[in-house]
PDB file of N, CA and C in Angstrom:
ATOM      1  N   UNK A   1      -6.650  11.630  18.200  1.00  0.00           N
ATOM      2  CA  UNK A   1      -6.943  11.348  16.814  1.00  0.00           C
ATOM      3  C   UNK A   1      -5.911  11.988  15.900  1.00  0.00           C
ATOM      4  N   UNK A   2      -5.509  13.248  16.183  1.00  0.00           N
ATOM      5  CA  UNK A   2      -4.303  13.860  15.244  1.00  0.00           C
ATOM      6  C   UNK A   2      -3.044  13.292  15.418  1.00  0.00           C
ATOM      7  N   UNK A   3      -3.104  12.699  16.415  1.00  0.00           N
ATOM      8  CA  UNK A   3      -1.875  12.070  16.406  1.00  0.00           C
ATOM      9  C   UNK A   3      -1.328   9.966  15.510  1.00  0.00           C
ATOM     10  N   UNK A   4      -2.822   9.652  15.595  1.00  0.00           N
ATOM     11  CA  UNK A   4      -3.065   8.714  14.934  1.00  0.00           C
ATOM     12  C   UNK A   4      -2.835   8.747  13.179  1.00  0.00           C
ATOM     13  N   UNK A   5      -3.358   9.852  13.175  1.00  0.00           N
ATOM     14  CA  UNK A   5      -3.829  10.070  12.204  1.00  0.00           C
ATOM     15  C   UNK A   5      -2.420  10.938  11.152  1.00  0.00           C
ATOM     16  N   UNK A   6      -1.589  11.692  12.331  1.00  0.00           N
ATOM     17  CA  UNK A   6      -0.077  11.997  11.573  1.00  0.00           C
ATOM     18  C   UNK A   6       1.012  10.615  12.020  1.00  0.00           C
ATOM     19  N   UNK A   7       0.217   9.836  12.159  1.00  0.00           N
ATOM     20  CA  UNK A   7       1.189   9.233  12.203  1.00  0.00           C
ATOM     21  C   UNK A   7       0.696   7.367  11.809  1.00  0.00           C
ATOM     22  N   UNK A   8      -0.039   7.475  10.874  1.00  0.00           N
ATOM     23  CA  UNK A   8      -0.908   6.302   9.903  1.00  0.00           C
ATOM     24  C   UNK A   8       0.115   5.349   9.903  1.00  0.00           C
ATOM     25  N   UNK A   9       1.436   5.221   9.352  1.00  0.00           N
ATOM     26  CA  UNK A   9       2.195   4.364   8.635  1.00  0.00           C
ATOM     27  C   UNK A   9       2.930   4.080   9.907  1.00  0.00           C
ATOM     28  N   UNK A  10       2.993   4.413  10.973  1.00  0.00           N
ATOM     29  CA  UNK A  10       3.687   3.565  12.260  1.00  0.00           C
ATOM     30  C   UNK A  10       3.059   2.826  12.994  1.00  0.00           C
ATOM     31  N   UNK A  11       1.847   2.497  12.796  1.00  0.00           N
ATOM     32  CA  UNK A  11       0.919   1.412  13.502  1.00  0.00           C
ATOM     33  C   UNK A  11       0.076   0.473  12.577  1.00  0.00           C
ATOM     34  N   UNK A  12       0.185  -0.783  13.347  1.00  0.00           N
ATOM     35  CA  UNK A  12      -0.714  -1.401  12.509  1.00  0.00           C
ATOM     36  C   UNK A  12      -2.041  -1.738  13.552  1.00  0.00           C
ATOM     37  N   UNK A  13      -1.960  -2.279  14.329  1.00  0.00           N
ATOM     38  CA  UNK A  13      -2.972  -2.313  15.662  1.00  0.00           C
ATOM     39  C   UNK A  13      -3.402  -1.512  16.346  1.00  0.00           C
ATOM     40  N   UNK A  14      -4.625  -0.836  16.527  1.00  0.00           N
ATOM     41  CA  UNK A  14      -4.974  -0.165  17.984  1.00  0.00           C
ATOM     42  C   UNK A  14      -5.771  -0.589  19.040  1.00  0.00           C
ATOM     43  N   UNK A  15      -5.538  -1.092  20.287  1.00  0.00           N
ATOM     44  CA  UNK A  15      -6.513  -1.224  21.406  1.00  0.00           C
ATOM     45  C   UNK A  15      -6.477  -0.271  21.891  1.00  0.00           C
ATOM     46  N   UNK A  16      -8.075  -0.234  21.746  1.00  0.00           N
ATOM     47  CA  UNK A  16      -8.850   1.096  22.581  1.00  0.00           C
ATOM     48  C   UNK A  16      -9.709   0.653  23.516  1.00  0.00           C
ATOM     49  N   UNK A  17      -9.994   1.222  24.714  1.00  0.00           N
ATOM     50  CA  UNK A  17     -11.110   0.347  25.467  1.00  0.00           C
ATOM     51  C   UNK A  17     -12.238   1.776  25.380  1.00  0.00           C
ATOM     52  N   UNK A  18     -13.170   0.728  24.962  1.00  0.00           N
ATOM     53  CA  UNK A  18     -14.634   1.562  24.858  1.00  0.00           C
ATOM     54  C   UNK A  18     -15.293   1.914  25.994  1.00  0.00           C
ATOM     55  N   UNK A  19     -15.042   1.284  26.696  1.00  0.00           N
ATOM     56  CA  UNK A  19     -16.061   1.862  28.162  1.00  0.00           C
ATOM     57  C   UNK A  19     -15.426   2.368  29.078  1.00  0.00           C
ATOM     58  N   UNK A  20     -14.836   3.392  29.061  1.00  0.00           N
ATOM     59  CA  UNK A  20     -14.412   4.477  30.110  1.00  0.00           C
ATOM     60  C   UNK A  20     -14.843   5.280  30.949  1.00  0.00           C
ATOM     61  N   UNK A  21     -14.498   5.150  32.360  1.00  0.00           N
ATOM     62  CA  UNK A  21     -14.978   5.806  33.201  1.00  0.00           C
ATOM     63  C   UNK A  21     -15.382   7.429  32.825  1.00  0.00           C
ATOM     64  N   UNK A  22     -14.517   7.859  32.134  1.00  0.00           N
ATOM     65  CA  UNK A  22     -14.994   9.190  31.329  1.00  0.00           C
ATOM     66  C   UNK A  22     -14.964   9.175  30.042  1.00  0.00           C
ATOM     67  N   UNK A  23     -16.473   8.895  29.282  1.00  0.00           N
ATOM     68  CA  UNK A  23     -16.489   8.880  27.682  1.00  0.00           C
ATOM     69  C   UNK A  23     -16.601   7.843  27.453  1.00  0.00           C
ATOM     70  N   UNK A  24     -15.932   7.498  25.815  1.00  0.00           N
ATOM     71  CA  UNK A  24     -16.325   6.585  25.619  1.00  0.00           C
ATOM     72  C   UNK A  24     -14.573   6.264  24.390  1.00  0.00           C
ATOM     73  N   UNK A  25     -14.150   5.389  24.025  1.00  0.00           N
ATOM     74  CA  UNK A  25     -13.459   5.269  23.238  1.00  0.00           C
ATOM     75  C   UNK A  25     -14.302   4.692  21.417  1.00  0.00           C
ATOM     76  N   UNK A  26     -15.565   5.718  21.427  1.00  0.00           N
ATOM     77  CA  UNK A  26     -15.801   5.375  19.763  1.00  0.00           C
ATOM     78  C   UNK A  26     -15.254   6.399  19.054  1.00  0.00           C
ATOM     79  N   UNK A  27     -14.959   7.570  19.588  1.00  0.00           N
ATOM     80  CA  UNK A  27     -14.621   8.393  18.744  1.00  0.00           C
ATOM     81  C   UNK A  27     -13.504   8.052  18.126  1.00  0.00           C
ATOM     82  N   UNK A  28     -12.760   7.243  18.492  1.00  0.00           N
ATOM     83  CA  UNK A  28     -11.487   6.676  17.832  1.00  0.00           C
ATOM     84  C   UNK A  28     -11.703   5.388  16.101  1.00  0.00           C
ATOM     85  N   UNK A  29     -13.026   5.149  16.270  1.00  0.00           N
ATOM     86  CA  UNK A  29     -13.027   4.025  15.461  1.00  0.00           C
ATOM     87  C   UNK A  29     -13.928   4.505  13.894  1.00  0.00           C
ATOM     88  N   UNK A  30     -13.566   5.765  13.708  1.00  0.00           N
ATOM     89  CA  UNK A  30     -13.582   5.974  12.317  1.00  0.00           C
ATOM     90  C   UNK A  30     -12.745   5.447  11.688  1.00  0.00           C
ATOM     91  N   UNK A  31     -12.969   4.558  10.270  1.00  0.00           N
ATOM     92  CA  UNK A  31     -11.761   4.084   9.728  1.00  0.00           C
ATOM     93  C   UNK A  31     -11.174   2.799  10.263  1.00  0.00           C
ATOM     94  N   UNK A  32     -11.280   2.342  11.568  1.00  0.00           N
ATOM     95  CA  UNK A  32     -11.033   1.547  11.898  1.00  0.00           C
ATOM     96  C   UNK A  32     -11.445  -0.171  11.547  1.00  0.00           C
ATOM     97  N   UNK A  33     -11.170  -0.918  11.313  1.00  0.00           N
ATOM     98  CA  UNK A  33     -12.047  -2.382  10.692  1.00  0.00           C
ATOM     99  C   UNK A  33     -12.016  -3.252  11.077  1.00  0.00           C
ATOM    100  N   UNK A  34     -11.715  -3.439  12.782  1.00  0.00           N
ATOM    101  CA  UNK A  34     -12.899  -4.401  13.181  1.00  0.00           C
ATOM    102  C   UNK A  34     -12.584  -4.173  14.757  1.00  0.00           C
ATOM    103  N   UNK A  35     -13.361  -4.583  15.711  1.00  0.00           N
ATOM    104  CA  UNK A  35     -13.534  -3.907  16.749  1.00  0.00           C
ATOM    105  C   UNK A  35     -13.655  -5.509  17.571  1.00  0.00           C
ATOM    106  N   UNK A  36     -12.406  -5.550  18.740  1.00  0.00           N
ATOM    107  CA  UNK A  36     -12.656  -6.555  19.615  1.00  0.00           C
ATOM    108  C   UNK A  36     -13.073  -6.232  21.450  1.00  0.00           C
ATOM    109  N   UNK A  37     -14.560  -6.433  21.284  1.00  0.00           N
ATOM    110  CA  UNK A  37     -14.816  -5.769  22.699  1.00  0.00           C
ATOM    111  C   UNK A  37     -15.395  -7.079  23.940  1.00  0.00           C
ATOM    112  N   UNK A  38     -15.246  -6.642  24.578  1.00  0.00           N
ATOM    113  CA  UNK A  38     -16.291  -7.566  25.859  1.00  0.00           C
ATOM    114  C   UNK A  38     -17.515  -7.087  26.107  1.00  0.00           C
ATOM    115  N   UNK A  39     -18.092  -6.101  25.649  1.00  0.00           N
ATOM    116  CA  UNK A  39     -19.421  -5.891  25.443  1.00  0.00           C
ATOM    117  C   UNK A  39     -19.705  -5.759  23.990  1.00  0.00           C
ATOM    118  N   UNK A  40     -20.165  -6.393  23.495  1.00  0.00           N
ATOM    119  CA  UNK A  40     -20.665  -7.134  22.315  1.00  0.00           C
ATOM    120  C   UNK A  40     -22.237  -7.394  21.985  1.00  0.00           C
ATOM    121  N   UNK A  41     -22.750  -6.577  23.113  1.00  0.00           N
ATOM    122  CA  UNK A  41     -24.266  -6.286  22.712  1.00  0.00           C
ATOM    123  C   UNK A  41     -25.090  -6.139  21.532  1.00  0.00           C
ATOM    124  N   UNK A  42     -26.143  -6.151  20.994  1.00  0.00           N
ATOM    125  CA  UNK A  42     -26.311  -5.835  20.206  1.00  0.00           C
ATOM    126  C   UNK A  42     -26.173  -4.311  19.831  1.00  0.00           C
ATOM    127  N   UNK A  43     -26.818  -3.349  20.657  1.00  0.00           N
ATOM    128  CA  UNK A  43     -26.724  -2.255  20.833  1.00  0.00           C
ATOM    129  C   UNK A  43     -24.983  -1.398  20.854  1.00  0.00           C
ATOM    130  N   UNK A  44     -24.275  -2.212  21.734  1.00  0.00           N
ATOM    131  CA  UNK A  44     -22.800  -1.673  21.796  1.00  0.00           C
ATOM    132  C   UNK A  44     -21.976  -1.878  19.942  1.00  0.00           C
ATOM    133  N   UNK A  45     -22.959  -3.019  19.461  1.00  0.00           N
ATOM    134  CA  UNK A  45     -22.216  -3.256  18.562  1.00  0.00           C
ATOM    135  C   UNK A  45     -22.503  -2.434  17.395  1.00  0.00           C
ATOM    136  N   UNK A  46     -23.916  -2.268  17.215  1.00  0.00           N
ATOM    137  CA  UNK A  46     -24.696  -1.059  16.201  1.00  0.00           C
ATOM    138  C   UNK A  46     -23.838   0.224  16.562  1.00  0.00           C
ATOM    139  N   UNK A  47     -23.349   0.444  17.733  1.00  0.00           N
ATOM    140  CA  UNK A  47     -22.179   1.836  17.994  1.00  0.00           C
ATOM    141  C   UNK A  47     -20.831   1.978  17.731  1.00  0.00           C
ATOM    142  N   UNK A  48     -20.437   0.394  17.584  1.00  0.00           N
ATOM    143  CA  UNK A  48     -18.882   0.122  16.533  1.00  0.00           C
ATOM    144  C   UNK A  48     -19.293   0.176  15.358  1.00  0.00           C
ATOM    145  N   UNK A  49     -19.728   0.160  14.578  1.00  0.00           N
ATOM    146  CA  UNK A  49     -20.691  -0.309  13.154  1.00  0.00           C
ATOM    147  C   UNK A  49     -20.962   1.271  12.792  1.00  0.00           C
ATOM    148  N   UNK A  50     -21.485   2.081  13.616  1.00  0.00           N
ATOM    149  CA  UNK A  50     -22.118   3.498  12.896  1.00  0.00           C
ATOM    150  C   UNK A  50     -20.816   4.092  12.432  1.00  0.00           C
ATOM    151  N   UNK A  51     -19.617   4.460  13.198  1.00  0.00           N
ATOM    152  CA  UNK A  51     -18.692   5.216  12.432  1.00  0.00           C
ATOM    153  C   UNK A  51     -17.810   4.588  11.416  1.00  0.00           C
ATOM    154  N   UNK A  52     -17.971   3.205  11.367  1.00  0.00           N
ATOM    155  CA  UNK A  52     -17.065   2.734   9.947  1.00  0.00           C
ATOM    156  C   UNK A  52     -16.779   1.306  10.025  1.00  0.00           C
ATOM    157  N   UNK A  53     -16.827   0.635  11.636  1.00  0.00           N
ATOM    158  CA  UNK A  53     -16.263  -0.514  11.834  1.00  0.00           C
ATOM    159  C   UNK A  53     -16.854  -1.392  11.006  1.00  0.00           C
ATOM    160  N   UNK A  54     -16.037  -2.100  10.124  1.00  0.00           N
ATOM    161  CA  UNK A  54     -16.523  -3.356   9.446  1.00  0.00           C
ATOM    162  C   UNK A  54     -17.263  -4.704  10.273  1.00  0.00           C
ATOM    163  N   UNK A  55     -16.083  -5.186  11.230  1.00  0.00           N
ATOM    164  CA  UNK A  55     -17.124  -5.943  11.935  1.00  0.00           C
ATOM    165  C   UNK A  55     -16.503  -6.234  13.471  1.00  0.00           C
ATOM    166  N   UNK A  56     -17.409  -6.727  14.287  1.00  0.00           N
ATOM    167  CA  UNK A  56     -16.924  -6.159  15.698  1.00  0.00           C
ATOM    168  C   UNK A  56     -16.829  -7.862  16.375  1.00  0.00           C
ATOM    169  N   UNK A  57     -15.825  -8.150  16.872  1.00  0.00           N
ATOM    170  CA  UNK A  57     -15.441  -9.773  17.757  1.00  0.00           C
ATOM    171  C   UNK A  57     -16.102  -9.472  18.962  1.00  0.00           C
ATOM    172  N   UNK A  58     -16.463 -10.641  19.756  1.00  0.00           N
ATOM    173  CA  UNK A  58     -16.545 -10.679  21.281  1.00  0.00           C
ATOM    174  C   UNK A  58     -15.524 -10.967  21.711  1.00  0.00           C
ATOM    175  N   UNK A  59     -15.531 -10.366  22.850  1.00  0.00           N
ATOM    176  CA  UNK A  59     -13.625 -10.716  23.224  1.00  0.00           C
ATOM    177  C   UNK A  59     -13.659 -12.042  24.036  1.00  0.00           C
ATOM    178  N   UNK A  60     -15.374 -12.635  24.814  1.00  0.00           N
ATOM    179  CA  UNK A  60     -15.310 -13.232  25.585  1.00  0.00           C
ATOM    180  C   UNK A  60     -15.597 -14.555  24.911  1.00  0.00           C
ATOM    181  N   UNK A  61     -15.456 -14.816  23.438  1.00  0.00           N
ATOM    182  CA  UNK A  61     -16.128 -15.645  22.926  1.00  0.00           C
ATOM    183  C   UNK A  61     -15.440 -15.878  21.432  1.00  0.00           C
ATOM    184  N   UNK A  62     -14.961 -14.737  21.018  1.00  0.00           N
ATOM    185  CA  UNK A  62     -13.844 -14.660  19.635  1.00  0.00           C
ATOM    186  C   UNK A  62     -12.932 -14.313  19.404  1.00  0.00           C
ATOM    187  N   UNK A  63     -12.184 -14.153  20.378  1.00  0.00           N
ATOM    188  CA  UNK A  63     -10.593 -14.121  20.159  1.00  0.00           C
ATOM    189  C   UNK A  63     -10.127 -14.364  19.527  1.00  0.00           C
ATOM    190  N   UNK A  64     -10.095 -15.664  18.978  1.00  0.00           N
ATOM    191  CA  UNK A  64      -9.377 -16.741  17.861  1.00  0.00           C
ATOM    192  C   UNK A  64      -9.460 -16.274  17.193  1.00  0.00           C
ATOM    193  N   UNK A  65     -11.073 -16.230  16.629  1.00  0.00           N
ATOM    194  CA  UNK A  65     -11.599 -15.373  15.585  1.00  0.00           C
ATOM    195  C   UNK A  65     -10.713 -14.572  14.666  1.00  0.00           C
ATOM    196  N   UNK A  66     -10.680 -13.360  16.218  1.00  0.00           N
ATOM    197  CA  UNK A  66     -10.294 -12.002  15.919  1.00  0.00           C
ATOM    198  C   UNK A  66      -8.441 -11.967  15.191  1.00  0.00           C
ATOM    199  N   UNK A  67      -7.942 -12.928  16.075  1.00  0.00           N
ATOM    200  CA  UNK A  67      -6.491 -13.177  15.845  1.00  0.00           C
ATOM    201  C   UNK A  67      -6.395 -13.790  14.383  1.00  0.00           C
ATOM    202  N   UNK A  68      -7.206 -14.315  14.099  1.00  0.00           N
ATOM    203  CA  UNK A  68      -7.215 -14.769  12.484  1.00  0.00           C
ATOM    204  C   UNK A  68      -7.541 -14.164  11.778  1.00  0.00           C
ATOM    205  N   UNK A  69      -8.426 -13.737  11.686  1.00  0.00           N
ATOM    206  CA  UNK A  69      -9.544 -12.372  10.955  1.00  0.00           C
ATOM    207  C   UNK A  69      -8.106 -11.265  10.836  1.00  0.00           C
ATOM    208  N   UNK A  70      -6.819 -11.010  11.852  1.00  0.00           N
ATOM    209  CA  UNK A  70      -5.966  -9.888  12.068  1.00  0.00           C
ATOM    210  C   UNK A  70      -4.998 -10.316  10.573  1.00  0.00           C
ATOM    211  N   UNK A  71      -4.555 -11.677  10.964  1.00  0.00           N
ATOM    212  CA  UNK A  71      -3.926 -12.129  10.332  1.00  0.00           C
ATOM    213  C   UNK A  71      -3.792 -12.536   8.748  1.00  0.00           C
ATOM    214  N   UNK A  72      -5.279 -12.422   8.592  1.00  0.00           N
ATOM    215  CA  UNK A  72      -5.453 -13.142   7.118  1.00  0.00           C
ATOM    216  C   UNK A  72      -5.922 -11.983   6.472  1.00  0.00           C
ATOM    217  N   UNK A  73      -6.673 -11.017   6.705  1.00  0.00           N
ATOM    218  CA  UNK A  73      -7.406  -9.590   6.452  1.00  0.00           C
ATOM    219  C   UNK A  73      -6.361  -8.395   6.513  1.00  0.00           C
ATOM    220  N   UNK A  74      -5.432  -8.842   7.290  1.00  0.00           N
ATOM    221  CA  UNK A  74      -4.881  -7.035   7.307  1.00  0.00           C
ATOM    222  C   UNK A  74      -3.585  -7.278   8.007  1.00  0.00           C
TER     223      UNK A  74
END
């Protein structure tokens, strides 16, 4: 995160994968605005959503979506 975070203005994208064999990758998605996962649960998604995520894609189902939503939003 400190490193993200000193270094704001050199990224525009982050993939993070959330379900890790150790942990979890939410701690990363403060601030973050919009979240493309393959678990897209309801529940997984109320856990992108609590720290800031605006809104969360299915990866298995909104891709397009997401690639447009990247494009036209941010």
């Amino acid at each position: 995160m400190a490193c993200l975070q000193a270094n704001e203005e050199a990224w525009q994208l982050l993939v993070v994968d959330l379900l890790r064999k150790q942990g979890t990758g939410l701690g990363v998605l403060a601030g973050i605005v919009a979240a493309l996962t393959n678990a897209a649960s309801p529940d997984n998604r109320a856990e992108c959503v609590r720290p800031g995520v605006d809104t969360v894609f299915d990866k298995a189902a909104q891709v397009n979506e997401f690639l447009a939503y990247c494009a036209v939003e941010h």
